[in-house]
C-alpha atoms as a PDB file:
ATOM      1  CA  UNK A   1      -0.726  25.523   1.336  1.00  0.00           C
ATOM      2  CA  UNK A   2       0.122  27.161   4.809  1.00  0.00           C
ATOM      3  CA  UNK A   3       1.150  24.833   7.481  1.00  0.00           C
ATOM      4  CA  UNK A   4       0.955  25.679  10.919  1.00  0.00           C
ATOM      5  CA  UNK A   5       2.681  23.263  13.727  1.00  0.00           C
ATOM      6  CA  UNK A   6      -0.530  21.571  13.990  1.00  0.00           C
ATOM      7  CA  UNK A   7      -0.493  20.361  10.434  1.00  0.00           C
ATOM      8  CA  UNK A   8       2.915  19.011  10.668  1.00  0.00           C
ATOM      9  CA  UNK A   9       1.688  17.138  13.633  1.00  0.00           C
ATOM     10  CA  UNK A  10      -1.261  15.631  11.641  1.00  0.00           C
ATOM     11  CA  UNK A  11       1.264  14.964   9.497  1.00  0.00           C
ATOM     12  CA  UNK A  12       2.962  12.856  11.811  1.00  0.00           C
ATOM     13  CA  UNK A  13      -0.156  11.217  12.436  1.00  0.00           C
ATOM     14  CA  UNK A  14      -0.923  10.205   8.998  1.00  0.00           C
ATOM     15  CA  UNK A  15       2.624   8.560   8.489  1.00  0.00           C
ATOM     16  CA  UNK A  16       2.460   7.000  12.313  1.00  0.00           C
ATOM     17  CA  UNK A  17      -0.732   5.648  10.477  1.00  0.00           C
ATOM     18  CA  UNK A  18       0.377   4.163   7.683  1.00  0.00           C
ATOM     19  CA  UNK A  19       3.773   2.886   9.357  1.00  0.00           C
ATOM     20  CA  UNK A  20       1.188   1.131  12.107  1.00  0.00           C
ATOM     21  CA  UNK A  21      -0.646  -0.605   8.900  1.00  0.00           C
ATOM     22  CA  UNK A  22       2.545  -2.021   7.845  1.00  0.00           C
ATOM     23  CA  UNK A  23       3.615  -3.255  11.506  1.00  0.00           C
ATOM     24  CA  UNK A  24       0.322  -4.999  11.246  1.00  0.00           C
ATOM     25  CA  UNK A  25       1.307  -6.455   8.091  1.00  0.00           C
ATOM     26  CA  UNK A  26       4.649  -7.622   8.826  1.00  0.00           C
ATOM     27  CA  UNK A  27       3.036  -9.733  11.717  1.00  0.00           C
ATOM     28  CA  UNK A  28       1.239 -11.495   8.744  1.00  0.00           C
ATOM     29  CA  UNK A  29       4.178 -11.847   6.768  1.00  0.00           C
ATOM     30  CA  UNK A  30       7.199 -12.293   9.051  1.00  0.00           C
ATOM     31  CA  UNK A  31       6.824 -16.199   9.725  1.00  0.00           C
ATOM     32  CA  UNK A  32       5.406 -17.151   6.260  1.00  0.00           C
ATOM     33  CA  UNK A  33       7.756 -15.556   4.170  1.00  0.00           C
ATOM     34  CA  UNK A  34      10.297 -17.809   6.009  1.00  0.00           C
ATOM     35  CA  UNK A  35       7.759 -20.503   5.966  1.00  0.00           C
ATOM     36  CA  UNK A  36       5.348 -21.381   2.880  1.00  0.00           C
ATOM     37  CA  UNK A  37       6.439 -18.421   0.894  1.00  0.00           C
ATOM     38  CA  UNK A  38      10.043 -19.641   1.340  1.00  0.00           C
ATOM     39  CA  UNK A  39       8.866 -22.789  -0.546  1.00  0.00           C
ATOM     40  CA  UNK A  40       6.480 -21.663  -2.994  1.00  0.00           C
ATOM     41  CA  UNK A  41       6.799 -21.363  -6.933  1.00  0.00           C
ATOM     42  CA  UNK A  42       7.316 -18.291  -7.854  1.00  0.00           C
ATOM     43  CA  UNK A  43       7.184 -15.830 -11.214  1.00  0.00           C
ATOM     44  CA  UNK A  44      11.125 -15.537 -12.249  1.00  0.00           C
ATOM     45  CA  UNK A  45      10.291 -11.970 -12.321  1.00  0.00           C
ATOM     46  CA  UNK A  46       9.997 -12.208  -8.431  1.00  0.00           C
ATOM     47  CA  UNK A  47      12.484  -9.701  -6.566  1.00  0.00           C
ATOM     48  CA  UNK A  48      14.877 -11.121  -3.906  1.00  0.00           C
ATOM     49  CA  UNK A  49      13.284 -10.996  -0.454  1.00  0.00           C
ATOM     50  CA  UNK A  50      15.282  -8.308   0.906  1.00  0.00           C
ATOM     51  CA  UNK A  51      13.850  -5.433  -1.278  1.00  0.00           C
ATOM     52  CA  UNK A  52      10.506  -5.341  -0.140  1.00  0.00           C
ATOM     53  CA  UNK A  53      11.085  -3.958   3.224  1.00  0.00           C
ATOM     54  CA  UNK A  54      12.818  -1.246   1.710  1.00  0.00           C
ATOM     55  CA  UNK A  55      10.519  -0.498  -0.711  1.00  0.00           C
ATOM     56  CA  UNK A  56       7.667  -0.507   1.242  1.00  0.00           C
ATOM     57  CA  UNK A  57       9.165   1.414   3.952  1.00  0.00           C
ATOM     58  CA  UNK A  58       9.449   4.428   1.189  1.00  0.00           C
ATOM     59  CA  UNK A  59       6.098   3.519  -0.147  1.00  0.00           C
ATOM     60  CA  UNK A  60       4.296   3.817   3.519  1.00  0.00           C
ATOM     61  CA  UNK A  61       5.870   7.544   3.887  1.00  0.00           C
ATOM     62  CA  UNK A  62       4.694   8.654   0.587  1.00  0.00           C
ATOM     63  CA  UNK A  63       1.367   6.841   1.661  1.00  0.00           C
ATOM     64  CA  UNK A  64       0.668   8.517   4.730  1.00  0.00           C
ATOM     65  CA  UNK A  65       1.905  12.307   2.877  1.00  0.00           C
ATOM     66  CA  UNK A  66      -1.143  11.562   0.647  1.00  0.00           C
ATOM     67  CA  UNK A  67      -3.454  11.523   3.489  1.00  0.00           C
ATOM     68  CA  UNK A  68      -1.973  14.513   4.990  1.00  0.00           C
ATOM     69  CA  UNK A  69      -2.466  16.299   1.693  1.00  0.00           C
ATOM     70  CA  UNK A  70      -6.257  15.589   1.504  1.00  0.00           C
ATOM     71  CA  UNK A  71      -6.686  16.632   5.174  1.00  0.00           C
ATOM     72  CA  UNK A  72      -4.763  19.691   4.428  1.00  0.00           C
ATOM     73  CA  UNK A  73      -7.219  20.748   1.574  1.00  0.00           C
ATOM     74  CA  UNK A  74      -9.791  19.399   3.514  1.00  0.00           C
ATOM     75  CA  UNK A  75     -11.063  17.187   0.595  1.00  0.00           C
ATOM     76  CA  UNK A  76     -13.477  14.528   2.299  1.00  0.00           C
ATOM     77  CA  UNK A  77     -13.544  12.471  -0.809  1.00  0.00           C
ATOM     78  CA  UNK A  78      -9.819  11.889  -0.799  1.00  0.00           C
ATOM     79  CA  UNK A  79      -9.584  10.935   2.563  1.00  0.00           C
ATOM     80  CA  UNK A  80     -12.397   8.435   2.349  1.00  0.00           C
ATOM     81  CA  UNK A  81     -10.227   7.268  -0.736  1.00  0.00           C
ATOM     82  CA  UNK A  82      -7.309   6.972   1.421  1.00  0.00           C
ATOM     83  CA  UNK A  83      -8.927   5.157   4.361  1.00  0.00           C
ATOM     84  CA  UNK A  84     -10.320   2.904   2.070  1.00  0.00           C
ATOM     85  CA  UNK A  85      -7.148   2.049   0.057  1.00  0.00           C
ATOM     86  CA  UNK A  86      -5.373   1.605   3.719  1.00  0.00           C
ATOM     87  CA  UNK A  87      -7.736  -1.141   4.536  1.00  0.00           C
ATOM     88  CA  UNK A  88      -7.151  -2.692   1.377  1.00  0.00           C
ATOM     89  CA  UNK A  89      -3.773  -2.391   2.093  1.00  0.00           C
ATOM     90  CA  UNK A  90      -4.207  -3.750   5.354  1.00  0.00           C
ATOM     91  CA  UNK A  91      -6.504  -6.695   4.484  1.00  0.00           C
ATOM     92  CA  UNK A  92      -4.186  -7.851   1.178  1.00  0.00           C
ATOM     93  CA  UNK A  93      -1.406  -8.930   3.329  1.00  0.00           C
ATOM     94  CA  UNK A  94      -3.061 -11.273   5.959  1.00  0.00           C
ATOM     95  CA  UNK A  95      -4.764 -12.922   3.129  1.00  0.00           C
ATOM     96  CA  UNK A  96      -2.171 -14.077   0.927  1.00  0.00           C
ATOM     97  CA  UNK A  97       0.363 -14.580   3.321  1.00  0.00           C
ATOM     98  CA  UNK A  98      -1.316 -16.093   6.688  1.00  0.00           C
ATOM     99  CA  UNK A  99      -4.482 -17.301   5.686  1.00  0.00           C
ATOM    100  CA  UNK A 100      -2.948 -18.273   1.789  1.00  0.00           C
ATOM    101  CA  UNK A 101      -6.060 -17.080  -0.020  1.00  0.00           C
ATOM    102  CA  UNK A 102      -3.979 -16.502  -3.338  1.00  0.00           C
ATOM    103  CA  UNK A 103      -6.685 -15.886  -5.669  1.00  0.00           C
ATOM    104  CA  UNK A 104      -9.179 -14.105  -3.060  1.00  0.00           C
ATOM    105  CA  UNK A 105      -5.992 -12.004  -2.339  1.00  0.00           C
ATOM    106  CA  UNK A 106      -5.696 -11.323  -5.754  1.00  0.00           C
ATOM    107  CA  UNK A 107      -9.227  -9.666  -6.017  1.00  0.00           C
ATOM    108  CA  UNK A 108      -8.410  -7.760  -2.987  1.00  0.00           C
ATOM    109  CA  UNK A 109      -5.284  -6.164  -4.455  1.00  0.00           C
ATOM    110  CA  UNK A 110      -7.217  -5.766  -7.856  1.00  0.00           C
ATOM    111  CA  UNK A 111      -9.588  -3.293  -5.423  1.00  0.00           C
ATOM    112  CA  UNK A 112      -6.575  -1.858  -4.145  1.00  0.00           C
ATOM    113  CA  UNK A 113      -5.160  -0.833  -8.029  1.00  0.00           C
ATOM    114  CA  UNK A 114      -8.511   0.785  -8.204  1.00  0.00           C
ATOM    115  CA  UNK A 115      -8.988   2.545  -5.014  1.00  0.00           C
ATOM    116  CA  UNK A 116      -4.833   3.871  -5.218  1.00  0.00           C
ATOM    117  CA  UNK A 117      -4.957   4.595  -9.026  1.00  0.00           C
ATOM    118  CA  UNK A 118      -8.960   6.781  -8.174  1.00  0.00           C
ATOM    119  CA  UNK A 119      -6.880   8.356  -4.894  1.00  0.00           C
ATOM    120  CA  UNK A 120      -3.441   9.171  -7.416  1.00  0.00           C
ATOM    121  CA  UNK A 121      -6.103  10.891 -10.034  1.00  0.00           C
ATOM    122  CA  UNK A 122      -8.060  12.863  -7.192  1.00  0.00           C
ATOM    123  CA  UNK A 123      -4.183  14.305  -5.795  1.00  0.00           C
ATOM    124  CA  UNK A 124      -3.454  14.925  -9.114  1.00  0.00           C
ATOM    125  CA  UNK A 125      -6.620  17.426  -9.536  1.00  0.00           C
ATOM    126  CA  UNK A 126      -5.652  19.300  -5.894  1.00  0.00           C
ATOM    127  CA  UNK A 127      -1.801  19.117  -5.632  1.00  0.00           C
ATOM    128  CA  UNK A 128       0.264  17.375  -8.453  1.00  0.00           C
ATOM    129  CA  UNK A 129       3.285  17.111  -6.524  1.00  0.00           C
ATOM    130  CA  UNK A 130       1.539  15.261  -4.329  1.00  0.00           C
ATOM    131  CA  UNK A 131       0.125  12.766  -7.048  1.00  0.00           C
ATOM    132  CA  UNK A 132       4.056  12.299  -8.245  1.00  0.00           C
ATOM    133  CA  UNK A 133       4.953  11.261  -5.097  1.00  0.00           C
ATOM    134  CA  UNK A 134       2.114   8.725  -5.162  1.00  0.00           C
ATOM    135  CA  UNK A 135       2.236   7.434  -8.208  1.00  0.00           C
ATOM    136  CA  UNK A 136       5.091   4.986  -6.960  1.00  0.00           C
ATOM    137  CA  UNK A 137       2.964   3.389  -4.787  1.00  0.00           C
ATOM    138  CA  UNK A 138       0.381   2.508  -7.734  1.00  0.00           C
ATOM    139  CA  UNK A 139       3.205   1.360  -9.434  1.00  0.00           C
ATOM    140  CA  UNK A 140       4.312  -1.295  -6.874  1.00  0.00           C
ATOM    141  CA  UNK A 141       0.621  -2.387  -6.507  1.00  0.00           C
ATOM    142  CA  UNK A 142       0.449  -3.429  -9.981  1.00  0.00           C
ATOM    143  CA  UNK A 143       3.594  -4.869  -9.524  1.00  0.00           C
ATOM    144  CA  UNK A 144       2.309  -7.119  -6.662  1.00  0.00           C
ATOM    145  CA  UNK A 145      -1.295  -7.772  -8.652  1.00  0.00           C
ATOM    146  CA  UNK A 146       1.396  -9.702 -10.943  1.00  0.00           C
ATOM    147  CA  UNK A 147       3.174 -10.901  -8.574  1.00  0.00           C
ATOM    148  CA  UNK A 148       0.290 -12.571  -6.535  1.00  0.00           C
ATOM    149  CA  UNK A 149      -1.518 -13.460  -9.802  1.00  0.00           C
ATOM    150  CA  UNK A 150       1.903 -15.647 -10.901  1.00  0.00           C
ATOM    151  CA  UNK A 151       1.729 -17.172  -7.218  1.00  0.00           C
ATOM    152  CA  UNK A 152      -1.710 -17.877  -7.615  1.00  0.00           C
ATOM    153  CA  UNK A 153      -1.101 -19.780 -10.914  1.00  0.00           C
ATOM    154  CA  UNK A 154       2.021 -21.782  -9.854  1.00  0.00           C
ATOM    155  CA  UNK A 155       0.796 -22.885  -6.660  1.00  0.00           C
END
């Protein structure tokens, strides 16, 4: 894969992408995870507040490298998959945090597994590095389906 200085910009542009889906997000999260969240049962398996930004701010890199890597084999298919698992993505968070559709969030992310684990298998047939780098992000997803699933049920 040959990258010119235009491809690292459209690089840029994928992760300024996928960091601008997660500034979205945080607006739907910021208050209410001090707020209802704060107050809400929870699975003991939760993790402590502070990791998620963390996390996420890896997973949003390696999120916006996977789009790159579609445009950069030019592989229409996996960037439809990517667009559609960023509005997923993007519609999950307002959802079960500001509107506090648990359940309806929950069929959202359940979409979401899908569309990331059908993107993770269509990197791993054009550029398997690439697909490593995803699969964390699958990973976390399932992790939150649980997550939001044990909210869900205790609340």
């Amino acid at each position: 894969m040959v990258t010119r200085s235009k491809d690292w910009l459209v690089l840029g542009g994928f992760i300024l992408l996928s960091y601008a889906v997660a500034a979205l997000g945080a607006l739907a999260t910021a208050d209410n995870v001090r707020g209802w969240y704060a107050t809400a049962d929870k699975p003991a398996f939760t993790p402590p507040n502070w990791l998620f930004g963390p996390v996420w701010t890896v997973l949003y890199l390696l999120i916006g490298i996977a789009g790159w890597v579609f445009w950069m084999r030019r592989d229409r298919l996996g960037l439809w998959l990517w667009a559609a698992q960023l509005l997923l993505n993007l519609a999950w968070t307002p959802a079960f945090f500001a509107l506090r559709w648990l359940w309806p969030a929950f069929a959202v992310i359940l979409l979401l597994d899908v569309a990331v684990a059908v993107a993770l298998v269509r990197l791993y047939r054009i550029r398997k590095a690439a697909a490593l780098l995803f699969a964390p992000y699958l990973a976390w997803i399932l992790f939150a389906s649980l997550l939001n699933a044990g909210v869900a049920s205790l609340n």
